[in-house]
C-alpha atoms as a PDB file:
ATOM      1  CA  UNK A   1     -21.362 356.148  35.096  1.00  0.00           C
ATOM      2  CA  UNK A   2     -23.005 359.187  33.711  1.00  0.00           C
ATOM      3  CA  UNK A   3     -20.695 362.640  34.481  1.00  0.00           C
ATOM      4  CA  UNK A   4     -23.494 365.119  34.203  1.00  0.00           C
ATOM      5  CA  UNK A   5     -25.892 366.144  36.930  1.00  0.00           C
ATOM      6  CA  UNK A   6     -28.466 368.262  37.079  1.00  0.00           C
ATOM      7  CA  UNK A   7     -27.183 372.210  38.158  1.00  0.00           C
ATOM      8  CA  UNK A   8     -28.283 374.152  41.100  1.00  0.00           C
ATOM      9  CA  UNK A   9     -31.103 375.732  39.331  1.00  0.00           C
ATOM     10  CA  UNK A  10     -34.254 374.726  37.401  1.00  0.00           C
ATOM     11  CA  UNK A  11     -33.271 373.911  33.960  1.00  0.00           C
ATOM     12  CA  UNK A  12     -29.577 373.730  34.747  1.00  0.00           C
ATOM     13  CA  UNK A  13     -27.318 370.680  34.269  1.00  0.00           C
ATOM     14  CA  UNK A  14     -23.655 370.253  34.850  1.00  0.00           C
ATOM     15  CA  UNK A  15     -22.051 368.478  31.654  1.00  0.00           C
ATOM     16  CA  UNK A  16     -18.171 367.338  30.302  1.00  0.00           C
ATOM     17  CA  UNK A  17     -17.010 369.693  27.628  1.00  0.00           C
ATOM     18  CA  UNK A  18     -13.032 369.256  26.199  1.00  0.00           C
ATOM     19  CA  UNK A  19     -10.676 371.296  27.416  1.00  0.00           C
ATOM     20  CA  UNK A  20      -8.793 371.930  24.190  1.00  0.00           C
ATOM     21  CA  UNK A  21     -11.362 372.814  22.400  1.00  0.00           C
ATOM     22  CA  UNK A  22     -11.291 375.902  20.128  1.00  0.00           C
ATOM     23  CA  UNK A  23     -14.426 378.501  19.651  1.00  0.00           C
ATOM     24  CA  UNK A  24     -16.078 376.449  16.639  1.00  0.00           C
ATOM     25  CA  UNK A  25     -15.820 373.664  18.889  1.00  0.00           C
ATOM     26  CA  UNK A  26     -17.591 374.453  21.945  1.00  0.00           C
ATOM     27  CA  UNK A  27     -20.110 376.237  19.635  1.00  0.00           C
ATOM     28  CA  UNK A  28     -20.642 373.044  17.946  1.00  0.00           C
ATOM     29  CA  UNK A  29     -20.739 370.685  21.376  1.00  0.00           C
ATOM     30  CA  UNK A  30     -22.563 373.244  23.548  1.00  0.00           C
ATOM     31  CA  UNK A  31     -25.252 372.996  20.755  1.00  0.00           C
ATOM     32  CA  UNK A  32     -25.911 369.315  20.433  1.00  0.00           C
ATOM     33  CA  UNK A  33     -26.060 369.688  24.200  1.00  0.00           C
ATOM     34  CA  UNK A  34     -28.593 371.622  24.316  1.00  0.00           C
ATOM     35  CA  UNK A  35     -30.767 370.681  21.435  1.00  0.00           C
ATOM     36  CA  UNK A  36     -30.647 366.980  23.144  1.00  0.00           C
ATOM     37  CA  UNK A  37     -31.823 368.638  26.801  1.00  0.00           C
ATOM     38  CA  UNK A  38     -34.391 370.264  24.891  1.00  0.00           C
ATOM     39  CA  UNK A  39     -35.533 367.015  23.242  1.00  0.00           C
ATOM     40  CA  UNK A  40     -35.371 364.709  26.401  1.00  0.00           C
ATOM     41  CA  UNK A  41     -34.244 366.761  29.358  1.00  0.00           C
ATOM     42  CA  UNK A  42     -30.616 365.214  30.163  1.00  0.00           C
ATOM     43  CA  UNK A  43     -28.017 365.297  28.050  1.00  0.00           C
ATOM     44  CA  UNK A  44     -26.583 362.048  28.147  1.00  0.00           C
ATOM     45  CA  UNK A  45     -26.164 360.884  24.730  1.00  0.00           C
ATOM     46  CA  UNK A  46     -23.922 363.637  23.550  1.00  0.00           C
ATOM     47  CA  UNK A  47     -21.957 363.052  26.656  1.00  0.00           C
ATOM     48  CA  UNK A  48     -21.202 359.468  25.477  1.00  0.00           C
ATOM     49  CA  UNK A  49     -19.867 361.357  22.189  1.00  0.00           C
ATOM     50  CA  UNK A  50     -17.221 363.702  24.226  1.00  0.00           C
ATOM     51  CA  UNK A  51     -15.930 361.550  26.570  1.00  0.00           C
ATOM     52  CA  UNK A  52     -15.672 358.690  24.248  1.00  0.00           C
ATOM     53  CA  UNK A  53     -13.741 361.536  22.431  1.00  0.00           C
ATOM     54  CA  UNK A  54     -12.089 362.912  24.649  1.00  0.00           C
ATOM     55  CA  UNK A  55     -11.723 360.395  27.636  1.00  0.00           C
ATOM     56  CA  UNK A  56     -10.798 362.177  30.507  1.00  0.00           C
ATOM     57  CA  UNK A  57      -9.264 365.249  29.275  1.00  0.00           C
ATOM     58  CA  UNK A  58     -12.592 367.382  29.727  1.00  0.00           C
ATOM     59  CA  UNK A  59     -14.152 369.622  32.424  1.00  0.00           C
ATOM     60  CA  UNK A  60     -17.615 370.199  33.614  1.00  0.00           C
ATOM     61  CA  UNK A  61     -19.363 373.142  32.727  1.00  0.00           C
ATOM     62  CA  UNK A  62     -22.772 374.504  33.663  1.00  0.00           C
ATOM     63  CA  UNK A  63     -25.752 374.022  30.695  1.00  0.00           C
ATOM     64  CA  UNK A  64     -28.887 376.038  30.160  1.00  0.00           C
ATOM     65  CA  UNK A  65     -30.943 374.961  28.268  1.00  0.00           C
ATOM     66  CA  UNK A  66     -32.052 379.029  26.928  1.00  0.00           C
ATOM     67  CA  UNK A  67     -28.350 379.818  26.838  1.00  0.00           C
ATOM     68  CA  UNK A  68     -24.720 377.976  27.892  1.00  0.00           C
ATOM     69  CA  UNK A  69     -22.034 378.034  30.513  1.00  0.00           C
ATOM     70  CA  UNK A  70     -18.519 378.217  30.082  1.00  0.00           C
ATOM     71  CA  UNK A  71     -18.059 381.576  27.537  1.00  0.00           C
ATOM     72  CA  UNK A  72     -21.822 382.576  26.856  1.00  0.00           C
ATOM     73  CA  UNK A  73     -22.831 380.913  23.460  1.00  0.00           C
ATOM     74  CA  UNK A  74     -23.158 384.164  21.930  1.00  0.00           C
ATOM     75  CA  UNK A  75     -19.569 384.872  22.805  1.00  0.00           C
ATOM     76  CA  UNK A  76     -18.226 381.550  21.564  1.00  0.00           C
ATOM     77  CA  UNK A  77     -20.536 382.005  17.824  1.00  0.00           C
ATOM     78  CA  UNK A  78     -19.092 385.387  17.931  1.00  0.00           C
ATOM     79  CA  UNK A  79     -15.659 383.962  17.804  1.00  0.00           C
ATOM     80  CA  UNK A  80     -16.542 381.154  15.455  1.00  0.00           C
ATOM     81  CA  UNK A  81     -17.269 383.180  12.747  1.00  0.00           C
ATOM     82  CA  UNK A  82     -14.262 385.309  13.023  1.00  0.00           C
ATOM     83  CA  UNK A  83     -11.658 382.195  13.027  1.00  0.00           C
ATOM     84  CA  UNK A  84     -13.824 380.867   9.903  1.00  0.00           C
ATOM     85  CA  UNK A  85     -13.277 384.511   8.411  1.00  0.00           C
ATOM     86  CA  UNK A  86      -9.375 384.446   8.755  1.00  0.00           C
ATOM     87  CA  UNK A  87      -8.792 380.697   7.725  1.00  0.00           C
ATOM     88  CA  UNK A  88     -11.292 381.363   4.616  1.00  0.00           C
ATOM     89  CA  UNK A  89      -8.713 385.019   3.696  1.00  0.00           C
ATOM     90  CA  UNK A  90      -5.970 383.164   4.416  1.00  0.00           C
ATOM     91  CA  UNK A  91      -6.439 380.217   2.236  1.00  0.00           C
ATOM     92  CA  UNK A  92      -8.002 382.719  -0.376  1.00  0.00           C
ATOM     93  CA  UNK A  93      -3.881 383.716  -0.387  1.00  0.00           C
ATOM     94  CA  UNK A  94      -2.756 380.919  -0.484  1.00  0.00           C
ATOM     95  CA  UNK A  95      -1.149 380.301   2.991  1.00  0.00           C
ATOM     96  CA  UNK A  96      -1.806 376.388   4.367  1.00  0.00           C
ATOM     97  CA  UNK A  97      -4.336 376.223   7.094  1.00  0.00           C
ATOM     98  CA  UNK A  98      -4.962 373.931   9.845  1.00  0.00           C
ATOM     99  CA  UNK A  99      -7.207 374.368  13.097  1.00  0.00           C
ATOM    100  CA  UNK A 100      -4.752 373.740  16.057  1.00  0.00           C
ATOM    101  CA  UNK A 101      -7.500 371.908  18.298  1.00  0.00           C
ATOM    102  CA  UNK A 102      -7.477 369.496  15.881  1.00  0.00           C
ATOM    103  CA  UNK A 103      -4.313 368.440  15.691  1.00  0.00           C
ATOM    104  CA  UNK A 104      -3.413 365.244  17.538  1.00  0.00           C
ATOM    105  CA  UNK A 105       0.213 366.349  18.838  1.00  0.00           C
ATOM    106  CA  UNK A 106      -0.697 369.478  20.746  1.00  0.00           C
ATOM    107  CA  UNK A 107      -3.403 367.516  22.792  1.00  0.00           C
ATOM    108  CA  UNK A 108      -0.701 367.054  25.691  1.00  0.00           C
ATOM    109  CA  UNK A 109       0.443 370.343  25.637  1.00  0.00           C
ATOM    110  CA  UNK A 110      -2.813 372.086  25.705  1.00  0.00           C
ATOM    111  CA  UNK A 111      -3.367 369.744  28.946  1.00  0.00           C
ATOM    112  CA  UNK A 112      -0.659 371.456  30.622  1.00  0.00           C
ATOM    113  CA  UNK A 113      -1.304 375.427  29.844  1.00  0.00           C
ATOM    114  CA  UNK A 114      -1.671 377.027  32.541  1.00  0.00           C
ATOM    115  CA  UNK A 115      -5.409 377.208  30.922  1.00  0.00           C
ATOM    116  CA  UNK A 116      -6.206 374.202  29.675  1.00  0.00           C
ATOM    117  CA  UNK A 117      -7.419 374.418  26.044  1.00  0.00           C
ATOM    118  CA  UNK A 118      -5.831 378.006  25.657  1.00  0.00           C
ATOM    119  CA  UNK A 119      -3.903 377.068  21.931  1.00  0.00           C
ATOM    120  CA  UNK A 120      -4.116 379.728  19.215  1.00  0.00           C
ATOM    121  CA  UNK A 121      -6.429 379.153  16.945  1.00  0.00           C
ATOM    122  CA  UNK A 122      -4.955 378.295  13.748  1.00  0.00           C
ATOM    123  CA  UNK A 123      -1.570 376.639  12.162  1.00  0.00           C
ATOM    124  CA  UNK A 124      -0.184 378.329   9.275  1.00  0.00           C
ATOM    125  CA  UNK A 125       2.466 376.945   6.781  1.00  0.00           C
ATOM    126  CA  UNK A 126       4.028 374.221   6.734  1.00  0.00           C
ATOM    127  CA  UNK A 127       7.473 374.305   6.776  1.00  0.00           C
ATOM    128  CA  UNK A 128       8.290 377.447   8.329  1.00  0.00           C
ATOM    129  CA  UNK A 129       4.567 377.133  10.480  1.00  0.00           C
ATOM    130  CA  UNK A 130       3.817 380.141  12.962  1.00  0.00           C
ATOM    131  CA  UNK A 131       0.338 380.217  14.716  1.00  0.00           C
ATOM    132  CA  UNK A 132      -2.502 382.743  14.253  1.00  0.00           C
ATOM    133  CA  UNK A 133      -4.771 383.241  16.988  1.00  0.00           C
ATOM    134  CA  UNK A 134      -7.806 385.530  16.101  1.00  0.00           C
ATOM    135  CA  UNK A 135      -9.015 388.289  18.695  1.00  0.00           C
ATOM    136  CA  UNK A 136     -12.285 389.936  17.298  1.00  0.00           C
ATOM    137  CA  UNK A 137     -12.600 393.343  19.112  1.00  0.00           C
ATOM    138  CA  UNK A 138     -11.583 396.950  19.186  1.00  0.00           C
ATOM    139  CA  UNK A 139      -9.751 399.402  20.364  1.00  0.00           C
ATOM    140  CA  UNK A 140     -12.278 401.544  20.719  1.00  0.00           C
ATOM    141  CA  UNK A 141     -14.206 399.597  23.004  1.00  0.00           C
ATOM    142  CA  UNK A 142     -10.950 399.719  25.459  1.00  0.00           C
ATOM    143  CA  UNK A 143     -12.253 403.031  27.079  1.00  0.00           C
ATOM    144  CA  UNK A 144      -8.899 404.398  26.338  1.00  0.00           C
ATOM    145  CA  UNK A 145      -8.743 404.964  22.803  1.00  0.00           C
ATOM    146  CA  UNK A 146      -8.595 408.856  21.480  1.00  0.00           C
ATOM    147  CA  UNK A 147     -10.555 409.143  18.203  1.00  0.00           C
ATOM    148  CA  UNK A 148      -8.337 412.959  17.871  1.00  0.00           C
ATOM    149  CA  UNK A 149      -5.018 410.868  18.024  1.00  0.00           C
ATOM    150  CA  UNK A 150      -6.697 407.689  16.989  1.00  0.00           C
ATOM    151  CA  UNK A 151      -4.215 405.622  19.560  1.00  0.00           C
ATOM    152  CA  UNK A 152      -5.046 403.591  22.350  1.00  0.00           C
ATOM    153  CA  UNK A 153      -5.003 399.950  23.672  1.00  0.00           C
ATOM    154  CA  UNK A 154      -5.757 396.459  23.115  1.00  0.00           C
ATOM    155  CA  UNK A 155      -4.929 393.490  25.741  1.00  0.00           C
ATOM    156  CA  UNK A 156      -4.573 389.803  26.268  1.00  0.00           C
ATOM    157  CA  UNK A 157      -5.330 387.739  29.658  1.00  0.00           C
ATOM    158  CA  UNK A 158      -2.150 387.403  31.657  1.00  0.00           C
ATOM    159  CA  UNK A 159      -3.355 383.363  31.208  1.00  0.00           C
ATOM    160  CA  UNK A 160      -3.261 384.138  27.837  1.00  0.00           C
ATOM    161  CA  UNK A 161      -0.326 385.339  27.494  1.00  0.00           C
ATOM    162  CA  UNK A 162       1.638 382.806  29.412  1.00  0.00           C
ATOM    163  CA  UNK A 163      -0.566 379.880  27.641  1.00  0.00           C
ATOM    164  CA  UNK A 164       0.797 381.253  24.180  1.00  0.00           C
ATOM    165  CA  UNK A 165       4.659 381.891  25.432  1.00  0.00           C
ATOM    166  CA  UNK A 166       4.212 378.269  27.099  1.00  0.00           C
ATOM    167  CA  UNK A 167       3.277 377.037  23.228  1.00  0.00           C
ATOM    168  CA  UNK A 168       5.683 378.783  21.411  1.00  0.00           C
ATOM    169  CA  UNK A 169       8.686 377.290  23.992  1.00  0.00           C
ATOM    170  CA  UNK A 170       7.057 373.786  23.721  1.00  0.00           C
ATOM    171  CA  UNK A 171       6.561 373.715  19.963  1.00  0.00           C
ATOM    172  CA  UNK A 172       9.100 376.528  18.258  1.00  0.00           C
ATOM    173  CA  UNK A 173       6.843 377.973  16.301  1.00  0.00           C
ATOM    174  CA  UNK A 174       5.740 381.635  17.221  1.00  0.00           C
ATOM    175  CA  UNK A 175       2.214 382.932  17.810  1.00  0.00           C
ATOM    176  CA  UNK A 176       0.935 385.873  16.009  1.00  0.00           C
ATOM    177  CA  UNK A 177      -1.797 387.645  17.545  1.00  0.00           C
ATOM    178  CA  UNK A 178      -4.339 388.872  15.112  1.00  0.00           C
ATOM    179  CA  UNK A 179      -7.639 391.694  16.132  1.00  0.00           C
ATOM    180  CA  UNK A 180     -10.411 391.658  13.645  1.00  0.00           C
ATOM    181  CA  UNK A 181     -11.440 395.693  14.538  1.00  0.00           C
ATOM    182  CA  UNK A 182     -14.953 395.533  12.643  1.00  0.00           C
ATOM    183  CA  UNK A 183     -16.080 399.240  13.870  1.00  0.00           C
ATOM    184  CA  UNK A 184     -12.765 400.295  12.262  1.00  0.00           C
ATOM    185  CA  UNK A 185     -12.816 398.611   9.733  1.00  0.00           C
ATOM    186  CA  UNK A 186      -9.347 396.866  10.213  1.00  0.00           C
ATOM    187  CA  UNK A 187      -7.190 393.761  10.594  1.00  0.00           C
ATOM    188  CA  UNK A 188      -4.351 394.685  12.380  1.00  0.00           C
ATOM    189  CA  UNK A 189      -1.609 392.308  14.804  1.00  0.00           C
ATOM    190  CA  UNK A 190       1.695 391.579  15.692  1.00  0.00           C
ATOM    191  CA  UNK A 191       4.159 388.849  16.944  1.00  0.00           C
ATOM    192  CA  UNK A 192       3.462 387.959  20.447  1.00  0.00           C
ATOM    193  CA  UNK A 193       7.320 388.621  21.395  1.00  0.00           C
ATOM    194  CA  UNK A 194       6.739 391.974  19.063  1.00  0.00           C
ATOM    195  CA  UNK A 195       3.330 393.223  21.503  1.00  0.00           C
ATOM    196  CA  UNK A 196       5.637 391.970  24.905  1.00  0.00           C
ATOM    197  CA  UNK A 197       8.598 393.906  24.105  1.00  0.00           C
ATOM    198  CA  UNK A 198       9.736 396.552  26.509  1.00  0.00           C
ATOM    199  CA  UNK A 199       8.009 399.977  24.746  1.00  0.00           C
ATOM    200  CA  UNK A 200       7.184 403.820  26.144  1.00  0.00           C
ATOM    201  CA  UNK A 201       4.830 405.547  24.016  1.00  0.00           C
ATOM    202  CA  UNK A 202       3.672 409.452  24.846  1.00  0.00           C
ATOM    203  CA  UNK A 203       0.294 409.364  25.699  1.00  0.00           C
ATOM    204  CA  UNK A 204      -2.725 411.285  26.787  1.00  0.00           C
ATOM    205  CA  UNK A 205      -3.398 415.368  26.460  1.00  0.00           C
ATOM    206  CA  UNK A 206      -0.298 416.109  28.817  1.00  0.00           C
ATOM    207  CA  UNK A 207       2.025 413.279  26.546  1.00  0.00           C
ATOM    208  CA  UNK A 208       2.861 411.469  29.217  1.00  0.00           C
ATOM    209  CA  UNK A 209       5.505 408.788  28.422  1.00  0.00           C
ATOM    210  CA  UNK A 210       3.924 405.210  29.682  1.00  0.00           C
ATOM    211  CA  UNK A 211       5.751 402.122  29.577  1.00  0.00           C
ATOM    212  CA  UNK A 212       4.049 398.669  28.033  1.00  0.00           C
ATOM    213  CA  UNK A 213       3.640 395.961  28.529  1.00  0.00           C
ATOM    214  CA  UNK A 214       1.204 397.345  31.311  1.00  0.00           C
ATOM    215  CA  UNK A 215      -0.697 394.989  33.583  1.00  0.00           C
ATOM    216  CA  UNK A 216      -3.641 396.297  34.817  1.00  0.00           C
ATOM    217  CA  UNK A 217      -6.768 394.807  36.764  1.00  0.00           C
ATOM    218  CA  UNK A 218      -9.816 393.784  34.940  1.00  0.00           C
ATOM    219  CA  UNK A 219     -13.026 393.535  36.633  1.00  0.00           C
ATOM    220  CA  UNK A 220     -15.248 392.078  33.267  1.00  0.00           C
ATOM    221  CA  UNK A 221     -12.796 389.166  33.180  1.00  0.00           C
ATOM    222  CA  UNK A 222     -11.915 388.601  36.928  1.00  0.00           C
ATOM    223  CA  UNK A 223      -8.102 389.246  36.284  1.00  0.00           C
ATOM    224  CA  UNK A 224      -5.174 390.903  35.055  1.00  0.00           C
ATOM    225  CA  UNK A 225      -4.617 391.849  31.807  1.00  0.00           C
ATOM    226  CA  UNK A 226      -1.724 392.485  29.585  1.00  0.00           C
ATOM    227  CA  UNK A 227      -2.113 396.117  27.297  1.00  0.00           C
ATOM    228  CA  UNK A 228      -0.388 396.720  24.670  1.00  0.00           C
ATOM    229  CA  UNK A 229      -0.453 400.452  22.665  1.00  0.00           C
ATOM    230  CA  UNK A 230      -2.210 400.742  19.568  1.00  0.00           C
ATOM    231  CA  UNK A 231      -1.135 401.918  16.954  1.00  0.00           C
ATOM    232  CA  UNK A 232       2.617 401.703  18.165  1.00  0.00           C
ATOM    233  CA  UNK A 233       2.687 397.894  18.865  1.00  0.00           C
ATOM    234  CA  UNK A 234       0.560 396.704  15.335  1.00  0.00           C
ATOM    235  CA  UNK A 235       0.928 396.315  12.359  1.00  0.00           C
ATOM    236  CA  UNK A 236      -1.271 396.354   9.251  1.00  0.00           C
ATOM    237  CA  UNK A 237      -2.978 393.328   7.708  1.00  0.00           C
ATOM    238  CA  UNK A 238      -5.689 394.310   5.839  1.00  0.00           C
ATOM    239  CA  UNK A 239      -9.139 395.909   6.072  1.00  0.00           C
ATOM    240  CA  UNK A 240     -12.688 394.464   7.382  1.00  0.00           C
ATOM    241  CA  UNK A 241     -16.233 394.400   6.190  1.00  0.00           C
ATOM    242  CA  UNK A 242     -19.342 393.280   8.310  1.00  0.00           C
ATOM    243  CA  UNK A 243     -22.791 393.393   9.408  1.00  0.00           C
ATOM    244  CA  UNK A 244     -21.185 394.529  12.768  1.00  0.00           C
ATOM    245  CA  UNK A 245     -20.425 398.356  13.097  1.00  0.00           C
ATOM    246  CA  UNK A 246     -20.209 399.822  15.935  1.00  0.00           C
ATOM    247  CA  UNK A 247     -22.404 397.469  18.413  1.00  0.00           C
ATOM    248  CA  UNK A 248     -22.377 393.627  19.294  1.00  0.00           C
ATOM    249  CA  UNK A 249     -25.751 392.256  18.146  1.00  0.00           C
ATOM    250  CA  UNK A 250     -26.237 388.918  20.485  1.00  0.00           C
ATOM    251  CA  UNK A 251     -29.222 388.539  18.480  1.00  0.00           C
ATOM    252  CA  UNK A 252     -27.917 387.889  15.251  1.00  0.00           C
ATOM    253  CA  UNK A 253     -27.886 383.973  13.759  1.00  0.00           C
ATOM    254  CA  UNK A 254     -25.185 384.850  10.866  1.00  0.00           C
ATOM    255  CA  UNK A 255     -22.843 387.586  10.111  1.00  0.00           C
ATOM    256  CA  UNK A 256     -20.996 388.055   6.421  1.00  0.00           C
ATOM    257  CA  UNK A 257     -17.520 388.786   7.465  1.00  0.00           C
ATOM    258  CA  UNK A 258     -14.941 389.929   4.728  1.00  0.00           C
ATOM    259  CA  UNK A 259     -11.372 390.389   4.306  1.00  0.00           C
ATOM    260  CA  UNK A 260      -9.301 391.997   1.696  1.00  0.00           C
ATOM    261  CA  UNK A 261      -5.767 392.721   1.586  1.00  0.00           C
ATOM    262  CA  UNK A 262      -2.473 390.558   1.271  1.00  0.00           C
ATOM    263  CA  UNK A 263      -1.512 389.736   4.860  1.00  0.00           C
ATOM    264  CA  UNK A 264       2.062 390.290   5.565  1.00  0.00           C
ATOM    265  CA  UNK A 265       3.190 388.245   8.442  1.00  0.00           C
END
């Protein structure tokens, strides 16, 4: 019996995507999806693929034909390509990489995050491993970054957060939290125990002392989120080239993303 059904508007269909799946992943399902709703206008065949694959560790998601549900499909390319950029610098230096969505003994704990499917991104090592997960942003888009002091802050979901502890307590192996800042031209990160220790950093014109972790509200992703102060809470990785400067193009099919530096974990 077929999972999909068509979606509450013209055009729309509701269809099983994986729950662990990374960014690369969803790119790469969300696509056959819709080139196959495009070509016959359900998208039944490529959800005989996923749940074969995946049997019934998936979740339905609304489908557009002209663009996806879940993360928008711009969102989840954008992400793509910056996982692809770190594993390709990383192996460049040597370190051992492995996707973490891919690997068959994390399946049942990515089931029971308190977001399903919310792994880090990568495995690195082998036999001292530690996870990388990949944030492409900035500071500066924060709306509380000072380009006189050049500090500010950066932040995870509180999901996030507690998805990433919750792996690190099932597995051993700690998660370090990596920001590709393309408009400055950085790759910057920390140990997620490092960015959740107790901190107070002087802030602001008047130097007011404020205390991180700080939770605050979110209203573009309909929850709390975790900030933690930049610079005070990072360290250095290396530095970033790209076609992206200051401003997200959504209309872009490719972006040359490079890294240079030797990353010291």
């Amino acid at each position: 019996m077929a999972l999909s059904r068509p979606g509450d508007r013209p055009g729309e269909w509701q269809v099983p995507m994986p729950r662990q799946a990374g960014p690369e992943e969803w790119s790469e399902w969300l696509g056959r999806y819709e080139e196959e709703v495009a070509a016959t206008g359900q998208p039944l065949m490529t959800e005989e693929q996923v749940v074969s694959r995946f049997g019934r560790n998936v979740q339905m998601v609304p489908l557009k034909v002209k663009g996806a549900g879940g993360p928008p499909l711009w969102a989840v390319h954008h992400a793509a390509r910056g996982v692809k950029a770190v594993e390709a610098w990383l192996q460049a230096e040597g370190f051992t990489v492995r996707r973490a969505a891919r690997e068959e003994e994390l399946r049942e704990i990515a089931a029971s995050l308190p977001t399903p499917g919310h792994l880090p991104d990568l495995i690195v090592g082998e036999r001292h491993a530690f996870f990388v997960e990949v944030r492409r942003t900035s500071v500066t888009s924060a709306g509380r970054y000072s380009r006189l002091t050049g500090a500010g802050e950066l932040s995870l979901t509180q999901e996030r957060v507690q998805s990433f502890q919750q792996v690190e307590d099932a597995t051993g192996m700690p998660v370090f939290v990596l920001f590709l800042d393309e408009p400055l031209r950085r790759a910057y990160g920390n140990w997620l125990s490092e960015l959740v220790a107790p901190r107070s950093v002087a802030q602001g014109r008047g130097r007011d002392v404020v205390d991180y972790p700080l939770v605050r509200r979110d209203r573009q992703r309909g929850g709390e989120v975790v900030c933690f102060p930049y610079p005070a809470a990072f360290r250095p990785l290396g530095s970033v080239a790209s076609a992206r400067s200051f401003r997200l193009r959504r209309d872009r099919s490719s972006e040359d993303i490079r890294l240079s530096g030797h990353p010291d974990f």
